[in-house]
Each structure stands twice: as C-alpha cells, then as structure tokens.
PDB file of N, CA and C in Angstrom:
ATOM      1  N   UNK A   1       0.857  -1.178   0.000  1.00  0.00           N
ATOM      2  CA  UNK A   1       0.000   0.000   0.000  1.00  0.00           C
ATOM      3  C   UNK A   1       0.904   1.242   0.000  1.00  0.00           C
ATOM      4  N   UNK A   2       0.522   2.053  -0.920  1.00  0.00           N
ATOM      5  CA  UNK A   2       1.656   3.406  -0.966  1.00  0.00           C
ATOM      6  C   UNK A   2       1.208   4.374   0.709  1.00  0.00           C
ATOM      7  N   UNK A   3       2.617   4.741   0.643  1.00  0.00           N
ATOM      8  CA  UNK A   3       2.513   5.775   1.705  1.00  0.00           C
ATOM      9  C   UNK A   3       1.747   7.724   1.016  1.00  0.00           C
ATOM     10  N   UNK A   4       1.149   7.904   2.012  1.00  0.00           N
ATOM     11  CA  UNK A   4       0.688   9.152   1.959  1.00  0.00           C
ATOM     12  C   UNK A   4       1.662  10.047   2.887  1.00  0.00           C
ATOM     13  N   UNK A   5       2.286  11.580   2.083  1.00  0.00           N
ATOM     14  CA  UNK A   5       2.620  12.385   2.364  1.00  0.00           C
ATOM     15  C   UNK A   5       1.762  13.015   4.321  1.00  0.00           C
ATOM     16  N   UNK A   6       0.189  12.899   4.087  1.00  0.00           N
ATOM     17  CA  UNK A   6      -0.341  13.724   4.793  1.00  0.00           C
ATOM     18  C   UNK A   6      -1.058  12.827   5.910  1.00  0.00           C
ATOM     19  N   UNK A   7      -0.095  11.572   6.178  1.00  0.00           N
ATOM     20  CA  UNK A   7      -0.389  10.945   7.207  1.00  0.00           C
ATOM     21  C   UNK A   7       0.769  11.362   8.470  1.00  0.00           C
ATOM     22  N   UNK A   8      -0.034  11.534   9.581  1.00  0.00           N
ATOM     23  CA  UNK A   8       0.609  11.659  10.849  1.00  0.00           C
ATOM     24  C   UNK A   8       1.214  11.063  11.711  1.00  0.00           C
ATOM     25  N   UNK A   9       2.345  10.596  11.917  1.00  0.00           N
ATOM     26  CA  UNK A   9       2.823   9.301  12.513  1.00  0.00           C
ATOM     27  C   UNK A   9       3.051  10.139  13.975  1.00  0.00           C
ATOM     28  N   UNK A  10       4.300  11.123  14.018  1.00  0.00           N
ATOM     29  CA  UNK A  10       4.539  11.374  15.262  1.00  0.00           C
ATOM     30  C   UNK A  10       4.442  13.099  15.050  1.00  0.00           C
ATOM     31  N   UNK A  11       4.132  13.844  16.575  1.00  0.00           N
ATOM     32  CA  UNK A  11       4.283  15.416  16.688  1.00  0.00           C
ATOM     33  C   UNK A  11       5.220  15.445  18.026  1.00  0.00           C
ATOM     34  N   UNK A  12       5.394  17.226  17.853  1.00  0.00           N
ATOM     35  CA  UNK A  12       6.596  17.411  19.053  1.00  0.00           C
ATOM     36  C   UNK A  12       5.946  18.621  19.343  1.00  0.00           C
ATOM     37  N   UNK A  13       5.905  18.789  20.739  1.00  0.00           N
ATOM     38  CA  UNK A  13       5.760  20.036  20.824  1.00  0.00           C
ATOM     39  C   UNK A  13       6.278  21.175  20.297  1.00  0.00           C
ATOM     40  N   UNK A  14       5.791  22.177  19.994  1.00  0.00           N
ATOM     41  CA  UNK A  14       6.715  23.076  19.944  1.00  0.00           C
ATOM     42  C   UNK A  14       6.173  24.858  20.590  1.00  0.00           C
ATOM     43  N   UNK A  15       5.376  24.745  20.597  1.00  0.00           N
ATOM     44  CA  UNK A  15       4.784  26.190  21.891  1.00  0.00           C
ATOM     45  C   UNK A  15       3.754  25.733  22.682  1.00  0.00           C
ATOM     46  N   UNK A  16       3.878  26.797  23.449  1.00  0.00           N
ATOM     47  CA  UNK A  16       2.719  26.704  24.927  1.00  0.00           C
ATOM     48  C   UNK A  16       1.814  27.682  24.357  1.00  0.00           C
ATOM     49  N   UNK A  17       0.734  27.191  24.875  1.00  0.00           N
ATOM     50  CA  UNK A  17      -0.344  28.252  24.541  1.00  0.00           C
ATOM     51  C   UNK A  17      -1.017  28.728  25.652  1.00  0.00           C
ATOM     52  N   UNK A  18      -1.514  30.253  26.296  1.00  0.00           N
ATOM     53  CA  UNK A  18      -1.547  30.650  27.535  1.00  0.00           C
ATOM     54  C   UNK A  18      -2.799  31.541  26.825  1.00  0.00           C
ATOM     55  N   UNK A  19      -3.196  31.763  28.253  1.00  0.00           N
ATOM     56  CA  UNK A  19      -4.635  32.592  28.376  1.00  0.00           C
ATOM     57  C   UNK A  19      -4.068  33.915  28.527  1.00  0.00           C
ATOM     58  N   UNK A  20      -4.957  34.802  27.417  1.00  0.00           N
ATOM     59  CA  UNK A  20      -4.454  35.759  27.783  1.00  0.00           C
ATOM     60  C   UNK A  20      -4.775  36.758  28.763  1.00  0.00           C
ATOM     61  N   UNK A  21      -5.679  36.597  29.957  1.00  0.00           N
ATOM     62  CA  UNK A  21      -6.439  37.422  30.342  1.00  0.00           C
ATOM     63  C   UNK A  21      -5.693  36.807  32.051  1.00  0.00           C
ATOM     64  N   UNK A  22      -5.189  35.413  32.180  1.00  0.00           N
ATOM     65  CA  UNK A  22      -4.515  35.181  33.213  1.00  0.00           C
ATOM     66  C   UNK A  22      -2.768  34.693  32.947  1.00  0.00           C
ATOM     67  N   UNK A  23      -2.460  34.263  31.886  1.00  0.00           N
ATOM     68  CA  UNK A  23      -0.890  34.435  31.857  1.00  0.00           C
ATOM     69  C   UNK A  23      -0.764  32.740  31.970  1.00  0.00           C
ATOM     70  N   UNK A  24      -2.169  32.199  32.376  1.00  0.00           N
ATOM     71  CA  UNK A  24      -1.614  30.654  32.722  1.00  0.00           C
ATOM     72  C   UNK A  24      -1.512  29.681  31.076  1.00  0.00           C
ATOM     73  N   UNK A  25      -1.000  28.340  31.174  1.00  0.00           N
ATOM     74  CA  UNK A  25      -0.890  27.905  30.416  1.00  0.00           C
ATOM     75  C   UNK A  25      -1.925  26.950  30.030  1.00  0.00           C
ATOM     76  N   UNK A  26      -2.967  26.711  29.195  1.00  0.00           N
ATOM     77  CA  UNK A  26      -3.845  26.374  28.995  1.00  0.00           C
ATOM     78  C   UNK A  26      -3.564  24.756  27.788  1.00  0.00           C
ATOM     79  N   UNK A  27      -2.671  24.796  27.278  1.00  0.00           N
ATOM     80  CA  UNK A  27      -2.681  24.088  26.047  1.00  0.00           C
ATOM     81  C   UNK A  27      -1.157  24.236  25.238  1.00  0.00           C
ATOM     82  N   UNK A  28      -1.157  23.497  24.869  1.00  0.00           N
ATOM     83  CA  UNK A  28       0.173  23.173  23.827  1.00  0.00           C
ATOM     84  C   UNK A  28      -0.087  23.016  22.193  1.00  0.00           C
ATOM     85  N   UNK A  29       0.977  23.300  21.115  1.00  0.00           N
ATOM     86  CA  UNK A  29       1.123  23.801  19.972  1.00  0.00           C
ATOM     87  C   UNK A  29       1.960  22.878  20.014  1.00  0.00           C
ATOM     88  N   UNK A  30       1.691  21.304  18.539  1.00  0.00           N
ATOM     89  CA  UNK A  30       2.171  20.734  18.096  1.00  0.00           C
ATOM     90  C   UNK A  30       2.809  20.851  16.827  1.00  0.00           C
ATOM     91  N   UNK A  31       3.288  20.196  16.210  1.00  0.00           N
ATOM     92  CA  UNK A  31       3.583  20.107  14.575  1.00  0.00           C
ATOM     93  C   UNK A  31       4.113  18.885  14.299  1.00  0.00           C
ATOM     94  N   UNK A  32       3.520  18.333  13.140  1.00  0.00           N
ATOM     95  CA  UNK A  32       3.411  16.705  12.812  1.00  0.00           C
ATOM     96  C   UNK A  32       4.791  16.536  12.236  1.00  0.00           C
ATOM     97  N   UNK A  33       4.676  15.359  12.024  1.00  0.00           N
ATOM     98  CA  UNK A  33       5.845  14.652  11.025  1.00  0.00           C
ATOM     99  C   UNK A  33       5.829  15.067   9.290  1.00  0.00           C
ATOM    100  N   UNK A  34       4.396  15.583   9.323  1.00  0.00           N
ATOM    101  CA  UNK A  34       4.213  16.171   7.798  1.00  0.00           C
ATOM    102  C   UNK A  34       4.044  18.075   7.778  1.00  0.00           C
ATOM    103  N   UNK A  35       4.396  18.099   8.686  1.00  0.00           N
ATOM    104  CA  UNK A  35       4.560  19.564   8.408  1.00  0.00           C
ATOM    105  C   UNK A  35       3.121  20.321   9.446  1.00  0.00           C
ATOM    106  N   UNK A  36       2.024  19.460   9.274  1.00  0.00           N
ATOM    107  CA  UNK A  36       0.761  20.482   9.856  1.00  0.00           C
ATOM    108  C   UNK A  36       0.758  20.594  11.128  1.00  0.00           C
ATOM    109  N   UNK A  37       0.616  21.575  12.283  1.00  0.00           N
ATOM    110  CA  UNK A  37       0.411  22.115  12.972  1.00  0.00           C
ATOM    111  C   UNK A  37      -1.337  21.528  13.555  1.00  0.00           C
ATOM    112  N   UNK A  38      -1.095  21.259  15.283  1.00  0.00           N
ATOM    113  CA  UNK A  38      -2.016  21.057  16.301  1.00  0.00           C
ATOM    114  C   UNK A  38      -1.968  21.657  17.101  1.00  0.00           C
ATOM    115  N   UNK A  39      -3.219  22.582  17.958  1.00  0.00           N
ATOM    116  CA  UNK A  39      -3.713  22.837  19.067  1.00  0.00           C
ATOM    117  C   UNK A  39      -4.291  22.147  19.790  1.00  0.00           C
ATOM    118  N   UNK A  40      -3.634  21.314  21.106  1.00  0.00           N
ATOM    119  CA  UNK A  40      -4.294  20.620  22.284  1.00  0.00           C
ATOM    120  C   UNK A  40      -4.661  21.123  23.400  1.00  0.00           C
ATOM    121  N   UNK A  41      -5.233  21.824  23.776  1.00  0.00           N
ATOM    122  CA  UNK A  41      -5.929  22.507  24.615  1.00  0.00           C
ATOM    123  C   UNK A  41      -6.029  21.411  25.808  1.00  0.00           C
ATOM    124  N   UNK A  42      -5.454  21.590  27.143  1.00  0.00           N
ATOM    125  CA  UNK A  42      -5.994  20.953  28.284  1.00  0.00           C
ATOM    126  C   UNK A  42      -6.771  20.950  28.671  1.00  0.00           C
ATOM    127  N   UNK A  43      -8.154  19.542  29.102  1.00  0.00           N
ATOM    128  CA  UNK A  43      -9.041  19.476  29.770  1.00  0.00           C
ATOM    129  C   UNK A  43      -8.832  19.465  31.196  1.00  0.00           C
ATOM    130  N   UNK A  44      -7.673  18.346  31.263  1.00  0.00           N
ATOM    131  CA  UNK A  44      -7.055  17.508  32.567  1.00  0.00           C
ATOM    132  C   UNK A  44      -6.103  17.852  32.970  1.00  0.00           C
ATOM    133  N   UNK A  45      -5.458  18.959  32.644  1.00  0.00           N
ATOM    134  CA  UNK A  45      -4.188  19.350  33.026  1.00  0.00           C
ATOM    135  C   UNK A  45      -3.043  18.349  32.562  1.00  0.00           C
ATOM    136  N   UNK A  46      -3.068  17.234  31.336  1.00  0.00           N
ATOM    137  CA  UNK A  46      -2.444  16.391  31.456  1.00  0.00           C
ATOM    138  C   UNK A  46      -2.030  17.275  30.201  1.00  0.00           C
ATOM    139  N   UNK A  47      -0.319  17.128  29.595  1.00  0.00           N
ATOM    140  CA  UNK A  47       0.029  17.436  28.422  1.00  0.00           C
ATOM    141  C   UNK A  47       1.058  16.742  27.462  1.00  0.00           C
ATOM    142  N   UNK A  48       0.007  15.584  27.731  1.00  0.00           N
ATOM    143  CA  UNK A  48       0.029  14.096  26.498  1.00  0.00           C
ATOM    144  C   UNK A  48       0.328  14.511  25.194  1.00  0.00           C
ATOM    145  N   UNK A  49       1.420  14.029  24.811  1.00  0.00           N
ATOM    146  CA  UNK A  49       1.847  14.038  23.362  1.00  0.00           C
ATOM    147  C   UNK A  49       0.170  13.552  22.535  1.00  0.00           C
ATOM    148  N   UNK A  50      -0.322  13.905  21.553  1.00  0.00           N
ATOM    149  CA  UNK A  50      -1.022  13.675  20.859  1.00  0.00           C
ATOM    150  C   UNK A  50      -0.299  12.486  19.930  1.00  0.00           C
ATOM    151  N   UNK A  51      -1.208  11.176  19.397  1.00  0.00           N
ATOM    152  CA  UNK A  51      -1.181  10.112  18.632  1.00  0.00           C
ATOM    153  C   UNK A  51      -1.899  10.395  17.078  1.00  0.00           C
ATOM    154  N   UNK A  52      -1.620   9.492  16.344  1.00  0.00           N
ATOM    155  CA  UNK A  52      -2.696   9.834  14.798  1.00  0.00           C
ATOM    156  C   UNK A  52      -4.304   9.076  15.345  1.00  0.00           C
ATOM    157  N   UNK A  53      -3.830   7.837  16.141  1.00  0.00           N
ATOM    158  CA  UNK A  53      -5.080   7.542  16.651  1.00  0.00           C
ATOM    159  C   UNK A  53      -6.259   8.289  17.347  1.00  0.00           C
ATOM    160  N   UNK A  54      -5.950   9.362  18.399  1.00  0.00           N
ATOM    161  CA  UNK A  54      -6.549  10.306  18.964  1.00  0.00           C
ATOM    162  C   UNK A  54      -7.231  11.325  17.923  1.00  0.00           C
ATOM    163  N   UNK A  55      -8.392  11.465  18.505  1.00  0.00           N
ATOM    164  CA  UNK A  55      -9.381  12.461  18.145  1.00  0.00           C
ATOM    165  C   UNK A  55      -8.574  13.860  18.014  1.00  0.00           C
ATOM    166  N   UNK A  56      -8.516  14.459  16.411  1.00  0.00           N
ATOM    167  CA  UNK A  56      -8.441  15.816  16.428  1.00  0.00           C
ATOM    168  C   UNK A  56      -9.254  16.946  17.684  1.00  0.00           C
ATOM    169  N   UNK A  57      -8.184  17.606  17.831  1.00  0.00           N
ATOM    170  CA  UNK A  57      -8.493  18.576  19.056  1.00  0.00           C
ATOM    171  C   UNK A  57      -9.135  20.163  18.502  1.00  0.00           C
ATOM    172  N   UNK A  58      -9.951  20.631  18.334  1.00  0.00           N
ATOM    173  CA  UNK A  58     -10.502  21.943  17.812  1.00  0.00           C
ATOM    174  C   UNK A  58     -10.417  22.535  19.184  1.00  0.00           C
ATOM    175  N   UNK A  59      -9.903  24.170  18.708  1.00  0.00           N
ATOM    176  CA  UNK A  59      -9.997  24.729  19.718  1.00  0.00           C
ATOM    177  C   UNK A  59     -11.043  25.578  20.490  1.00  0.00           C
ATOM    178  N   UNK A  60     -11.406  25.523  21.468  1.00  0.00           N
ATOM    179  CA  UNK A  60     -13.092  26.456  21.779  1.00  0.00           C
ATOM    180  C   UNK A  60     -12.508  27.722  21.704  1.00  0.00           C
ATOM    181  N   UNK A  61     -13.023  28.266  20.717  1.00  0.00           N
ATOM    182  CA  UNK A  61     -12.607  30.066  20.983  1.00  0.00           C
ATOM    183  C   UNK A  61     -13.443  30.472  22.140  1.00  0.00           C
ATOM    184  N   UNK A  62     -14.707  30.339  22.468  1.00  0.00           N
ATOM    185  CA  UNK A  62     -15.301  30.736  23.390  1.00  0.00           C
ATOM    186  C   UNK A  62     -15.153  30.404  24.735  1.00  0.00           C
ATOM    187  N   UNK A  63     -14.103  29.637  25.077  1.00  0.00           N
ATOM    188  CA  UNK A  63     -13.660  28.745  26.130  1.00  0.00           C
ATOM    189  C   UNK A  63     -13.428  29.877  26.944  1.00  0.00           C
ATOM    190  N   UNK A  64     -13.552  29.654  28.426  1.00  0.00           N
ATOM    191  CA  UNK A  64     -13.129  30.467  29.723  1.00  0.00           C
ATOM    192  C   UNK A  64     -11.772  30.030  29.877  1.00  0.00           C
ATOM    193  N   UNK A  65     -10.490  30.932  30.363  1.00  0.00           N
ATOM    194  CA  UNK A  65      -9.820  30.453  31.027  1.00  0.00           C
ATOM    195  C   UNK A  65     -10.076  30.283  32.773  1.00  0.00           C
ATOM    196  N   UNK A  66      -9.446  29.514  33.394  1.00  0.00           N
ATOM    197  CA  UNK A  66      -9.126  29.904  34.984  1.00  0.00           C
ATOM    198  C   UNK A  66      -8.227  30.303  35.056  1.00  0.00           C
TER     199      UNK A  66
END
C-alpha cells in the first residue's frame, strides 16, 4: 500500500499556549511529522503528546480560562 505524504505518525511540541487574560498555560502547539500544525488545549491538566489515533483537538474560541 503506498505511503501518503499527509499521514501523521509522530508530533513534538513546539509552543505553549496561555490565556491571555490570566498568563496561565492552557494548552500546547504541536507540529506533525508532515509539516501540519495542532492545538491541544488541556481538559485535565495532562500534556500528552497527541497520537494519529486520537481524536483531532478543535480549539473552543469561546472557552473560559481559569
């Protein structure tokens, strides 16, 4: 089976993403093995490398920070 360019095997972090209204850190800024860029936003405070298996993460613009 041919390989696809725009499959996701592994990401790395590469920024923090912070609230701007408290300074805290809310979420992390990935980028894949193919070039595209993820926003994981913390539910759990946990900041789990993202998998290709895992559910794409959209970000709530309307989200509250604490």
């Amino acid at each position: 089976m041919p390989e696809f360019e725009s499959v996701r095997e592994s990401a790395e972090a590469i920024g923090r993403i912070t609230c701007i209204k408290t300074g805290a850190e809310i979420g992390l800024l990935y980028r894949w093995n193919n070039g595209e860029t993820q926003a994981a936003l913390d539910e759990d405070s946990s900041n789990e490398l993202p998998t290709s298996q895992s559910s794409a993460v959209e970000p709530d613009i309307g989200a509250k920070c604490s």
